[in-house]
N, C-alpha and C. Protein backbone atom coordinates (compact mmCIF):
# COMPACT_ATOMS: atom_id res chain seq x y z
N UNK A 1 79.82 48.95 110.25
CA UNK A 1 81.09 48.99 109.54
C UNK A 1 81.18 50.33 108.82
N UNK A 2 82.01 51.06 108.94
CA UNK A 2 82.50 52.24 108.61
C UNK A 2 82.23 52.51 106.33
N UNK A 3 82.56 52.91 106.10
CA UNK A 3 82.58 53.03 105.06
C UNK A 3 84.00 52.98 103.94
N UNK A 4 84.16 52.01 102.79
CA UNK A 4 85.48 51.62 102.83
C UNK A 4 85.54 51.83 101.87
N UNK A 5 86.78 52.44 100.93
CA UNK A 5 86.86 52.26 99.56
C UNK A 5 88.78 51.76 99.21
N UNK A 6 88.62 50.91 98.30
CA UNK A 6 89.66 50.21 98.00
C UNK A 6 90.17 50.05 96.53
N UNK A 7 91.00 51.08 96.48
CA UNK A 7 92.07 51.85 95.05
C UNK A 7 93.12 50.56 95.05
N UNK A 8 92.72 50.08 94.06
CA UNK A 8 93.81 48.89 93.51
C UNK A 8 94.81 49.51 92.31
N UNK A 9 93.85 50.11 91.51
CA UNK A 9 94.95 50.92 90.61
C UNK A 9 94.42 52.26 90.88
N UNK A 10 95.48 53.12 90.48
CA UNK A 10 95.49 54.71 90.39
C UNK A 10 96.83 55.46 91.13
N UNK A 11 96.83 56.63 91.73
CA UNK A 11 97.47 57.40 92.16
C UNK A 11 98.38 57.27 93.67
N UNK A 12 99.54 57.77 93.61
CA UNK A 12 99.81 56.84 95.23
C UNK A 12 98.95 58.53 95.92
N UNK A 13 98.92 58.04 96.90
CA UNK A 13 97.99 59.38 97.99
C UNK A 13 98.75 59.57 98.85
N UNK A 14 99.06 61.08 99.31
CA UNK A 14 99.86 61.56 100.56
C UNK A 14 98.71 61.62 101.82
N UNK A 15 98.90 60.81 102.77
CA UNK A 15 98.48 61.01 104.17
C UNK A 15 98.83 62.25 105.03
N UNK A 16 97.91 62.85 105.31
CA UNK A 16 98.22 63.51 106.63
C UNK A 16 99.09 63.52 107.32
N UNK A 17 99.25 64.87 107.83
CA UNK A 17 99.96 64.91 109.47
C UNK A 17 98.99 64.09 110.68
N UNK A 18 99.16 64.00 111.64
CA UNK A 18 98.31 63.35 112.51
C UNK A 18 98.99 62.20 113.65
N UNK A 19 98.60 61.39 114.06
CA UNK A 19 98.42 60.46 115.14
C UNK A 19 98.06 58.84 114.44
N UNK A 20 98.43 58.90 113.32
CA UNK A 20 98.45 56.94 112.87
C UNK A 20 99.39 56.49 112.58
N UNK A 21 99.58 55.29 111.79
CA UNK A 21 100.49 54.60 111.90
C UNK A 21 101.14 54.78 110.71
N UNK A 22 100.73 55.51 109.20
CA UNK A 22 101.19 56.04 107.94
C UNK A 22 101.13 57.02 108.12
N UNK A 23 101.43 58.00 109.07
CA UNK A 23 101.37 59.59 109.08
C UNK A 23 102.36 60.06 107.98
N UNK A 24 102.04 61.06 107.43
CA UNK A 24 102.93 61.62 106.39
C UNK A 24 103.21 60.82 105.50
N UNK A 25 103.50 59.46 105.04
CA UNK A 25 103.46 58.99 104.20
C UNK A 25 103.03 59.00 102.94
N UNK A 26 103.87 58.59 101.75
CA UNK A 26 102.94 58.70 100.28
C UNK A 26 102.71 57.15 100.57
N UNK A 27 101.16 56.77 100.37
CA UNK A 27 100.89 55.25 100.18
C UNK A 27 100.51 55.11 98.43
N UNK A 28 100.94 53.93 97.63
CA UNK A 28 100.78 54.11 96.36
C UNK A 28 100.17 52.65 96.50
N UNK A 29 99.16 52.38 95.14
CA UNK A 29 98.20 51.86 94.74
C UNK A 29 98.86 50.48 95.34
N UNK A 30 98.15 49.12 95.38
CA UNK A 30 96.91 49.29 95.98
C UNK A 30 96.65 49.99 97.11
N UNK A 31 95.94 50.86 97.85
CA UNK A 31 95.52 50.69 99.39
C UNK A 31 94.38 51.24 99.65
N UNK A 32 93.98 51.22 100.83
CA UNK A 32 92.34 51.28 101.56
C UNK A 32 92.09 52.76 102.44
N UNK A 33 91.23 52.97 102.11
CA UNK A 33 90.59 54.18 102.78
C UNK A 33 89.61 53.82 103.66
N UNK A 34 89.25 53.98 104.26
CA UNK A 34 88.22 53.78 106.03
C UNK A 34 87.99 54.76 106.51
N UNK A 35 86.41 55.22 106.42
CA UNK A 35 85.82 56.44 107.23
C UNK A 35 85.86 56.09 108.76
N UNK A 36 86.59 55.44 109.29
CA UNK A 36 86.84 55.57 110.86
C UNK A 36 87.69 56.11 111.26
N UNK A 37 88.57 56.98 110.72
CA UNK A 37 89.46 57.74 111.05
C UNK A 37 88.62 58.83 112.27
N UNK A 38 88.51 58.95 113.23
CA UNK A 38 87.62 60.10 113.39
C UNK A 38 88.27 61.61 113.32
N UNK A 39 89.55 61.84 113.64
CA UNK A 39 89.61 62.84 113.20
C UNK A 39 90.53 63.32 111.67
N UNK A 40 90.32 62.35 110.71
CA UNK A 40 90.51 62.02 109.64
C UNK A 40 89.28 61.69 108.44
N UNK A 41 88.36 61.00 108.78
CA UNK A 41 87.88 60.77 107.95
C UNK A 41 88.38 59.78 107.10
N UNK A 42 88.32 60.02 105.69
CA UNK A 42 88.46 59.19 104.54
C UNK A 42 90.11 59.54 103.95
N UNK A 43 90.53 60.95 104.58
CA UNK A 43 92.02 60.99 104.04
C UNK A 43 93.34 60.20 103.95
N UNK A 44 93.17 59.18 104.65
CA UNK A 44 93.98 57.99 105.71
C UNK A 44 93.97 57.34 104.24
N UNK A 45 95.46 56.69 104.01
CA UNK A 45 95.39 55.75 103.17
C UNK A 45 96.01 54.13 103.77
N UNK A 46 95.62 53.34 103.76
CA UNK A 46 96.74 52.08 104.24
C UNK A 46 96.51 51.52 103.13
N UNK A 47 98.28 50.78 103.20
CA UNK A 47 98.69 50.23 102.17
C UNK A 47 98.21 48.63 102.45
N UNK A 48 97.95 48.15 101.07
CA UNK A 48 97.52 46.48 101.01
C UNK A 48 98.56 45.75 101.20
N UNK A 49 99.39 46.29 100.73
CA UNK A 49 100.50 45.27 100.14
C UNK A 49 101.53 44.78 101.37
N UNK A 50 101.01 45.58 102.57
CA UNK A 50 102.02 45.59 103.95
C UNK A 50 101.07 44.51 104.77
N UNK A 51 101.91 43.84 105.59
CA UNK A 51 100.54 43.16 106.22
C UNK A 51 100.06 44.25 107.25
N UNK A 52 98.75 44.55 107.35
CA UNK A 52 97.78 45.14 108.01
C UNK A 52 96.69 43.92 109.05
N UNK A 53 97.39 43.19 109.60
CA UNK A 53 96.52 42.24 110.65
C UNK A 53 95.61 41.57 109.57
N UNK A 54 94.35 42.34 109.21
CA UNK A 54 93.22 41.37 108.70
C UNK A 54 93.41 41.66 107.33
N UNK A 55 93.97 42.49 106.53
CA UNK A 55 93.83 42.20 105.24
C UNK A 55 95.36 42.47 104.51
N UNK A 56 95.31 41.52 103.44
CA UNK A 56 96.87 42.10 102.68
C UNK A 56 96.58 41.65 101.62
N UNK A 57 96.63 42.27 100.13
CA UNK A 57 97.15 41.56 99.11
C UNK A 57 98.44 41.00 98.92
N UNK A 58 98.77 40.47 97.98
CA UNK A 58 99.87 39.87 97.09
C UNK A 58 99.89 40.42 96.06
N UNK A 59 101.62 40.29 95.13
CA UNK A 59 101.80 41.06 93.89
C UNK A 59 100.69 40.10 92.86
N UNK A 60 100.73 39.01 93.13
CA UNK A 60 99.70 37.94 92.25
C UNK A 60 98.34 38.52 92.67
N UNK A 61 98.20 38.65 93.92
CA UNK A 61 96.39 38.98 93.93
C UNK A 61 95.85 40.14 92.96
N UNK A 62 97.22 40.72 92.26
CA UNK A 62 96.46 42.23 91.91
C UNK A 62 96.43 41.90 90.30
N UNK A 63 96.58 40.53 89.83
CA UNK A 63 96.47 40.03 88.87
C UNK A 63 95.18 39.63 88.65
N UNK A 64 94.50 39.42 89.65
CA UNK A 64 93.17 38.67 90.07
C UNK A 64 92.10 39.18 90.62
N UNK A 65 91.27 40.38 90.12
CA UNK A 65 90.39 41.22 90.60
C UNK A 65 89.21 40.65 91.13
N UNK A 66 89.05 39.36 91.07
CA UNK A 66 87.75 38.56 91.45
C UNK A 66 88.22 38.19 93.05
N UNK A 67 89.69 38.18 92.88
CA UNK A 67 90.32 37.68 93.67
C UNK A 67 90.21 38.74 95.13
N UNK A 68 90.47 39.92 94.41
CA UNK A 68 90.74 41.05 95.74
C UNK A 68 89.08 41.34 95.86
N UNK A 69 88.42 41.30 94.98
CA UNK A 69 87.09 41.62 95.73
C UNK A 69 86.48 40.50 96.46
N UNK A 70 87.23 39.02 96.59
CA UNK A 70 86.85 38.00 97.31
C UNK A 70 87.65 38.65 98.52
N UNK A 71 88.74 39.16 98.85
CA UNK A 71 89.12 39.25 100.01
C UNK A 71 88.48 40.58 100.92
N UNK A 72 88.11 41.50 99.97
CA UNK A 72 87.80 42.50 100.34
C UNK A 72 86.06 42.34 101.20
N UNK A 73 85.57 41.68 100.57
CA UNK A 73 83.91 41.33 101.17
C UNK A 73 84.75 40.56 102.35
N UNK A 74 85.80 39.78 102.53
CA UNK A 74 85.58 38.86 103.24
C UNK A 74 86.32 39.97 104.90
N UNK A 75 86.94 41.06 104.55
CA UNK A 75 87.63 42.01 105.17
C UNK A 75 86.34 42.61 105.81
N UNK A 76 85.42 42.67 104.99
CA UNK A 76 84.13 43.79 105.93
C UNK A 76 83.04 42.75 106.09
N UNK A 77 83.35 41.43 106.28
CA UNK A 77 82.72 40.54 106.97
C UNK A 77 80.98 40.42 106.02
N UNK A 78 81.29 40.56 104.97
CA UNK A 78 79.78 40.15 103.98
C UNK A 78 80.33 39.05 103.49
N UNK A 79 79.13 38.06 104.10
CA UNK A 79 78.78 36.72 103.24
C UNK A 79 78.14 37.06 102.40
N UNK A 80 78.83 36.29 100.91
CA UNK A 80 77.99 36.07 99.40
C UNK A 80 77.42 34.68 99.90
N UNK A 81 75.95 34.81 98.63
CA UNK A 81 75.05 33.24 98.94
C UNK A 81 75.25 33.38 97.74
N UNK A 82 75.61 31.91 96.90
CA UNK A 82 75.73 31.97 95.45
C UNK A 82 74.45 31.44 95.42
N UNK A 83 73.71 31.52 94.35
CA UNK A 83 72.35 31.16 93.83
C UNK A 83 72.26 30.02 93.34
């Protein structure tokens, strides 16, 4: 699994020129970065809040930070074992 980082609050980010599906776009908070871009890298932003196939927040989920990091493990496929 690629390497992922996921900005719930902060700055909206301008995407690249390029070949995806947010090209040029400003994406604003929440959204996800993914080092699988290959000829991108980490610059790629997708937005949460759009449905994206396997993951989306809600305006309520971003109320609920236990909440988005439950969806987010469950997005890069890590099982928690509670103790």
């Amino acid at each position: 699994m690629p390497l992922v980082r996921i900005d719930i609050i902060g700055r909206p980010h301008q995407n690249p020129d390029g070949d995806f599906k947010w090209v040029n776009q400003v994406v604003k908070c929440p959204h996800l970065h993914r080092a699988d871009f290959p000829k991108y890298g980490t610059h790629v932003a997708v937005p949460l809040l759009k449905d994206n196939g396997n993951f989306k927040l809600s305006e309520q989920d971003l109320n609920n930070l236990i909440l988005c990091l439950k969806k987010a493990l469950k997005f890069l496929n890590v099982e928690v074992a509670l103790l």
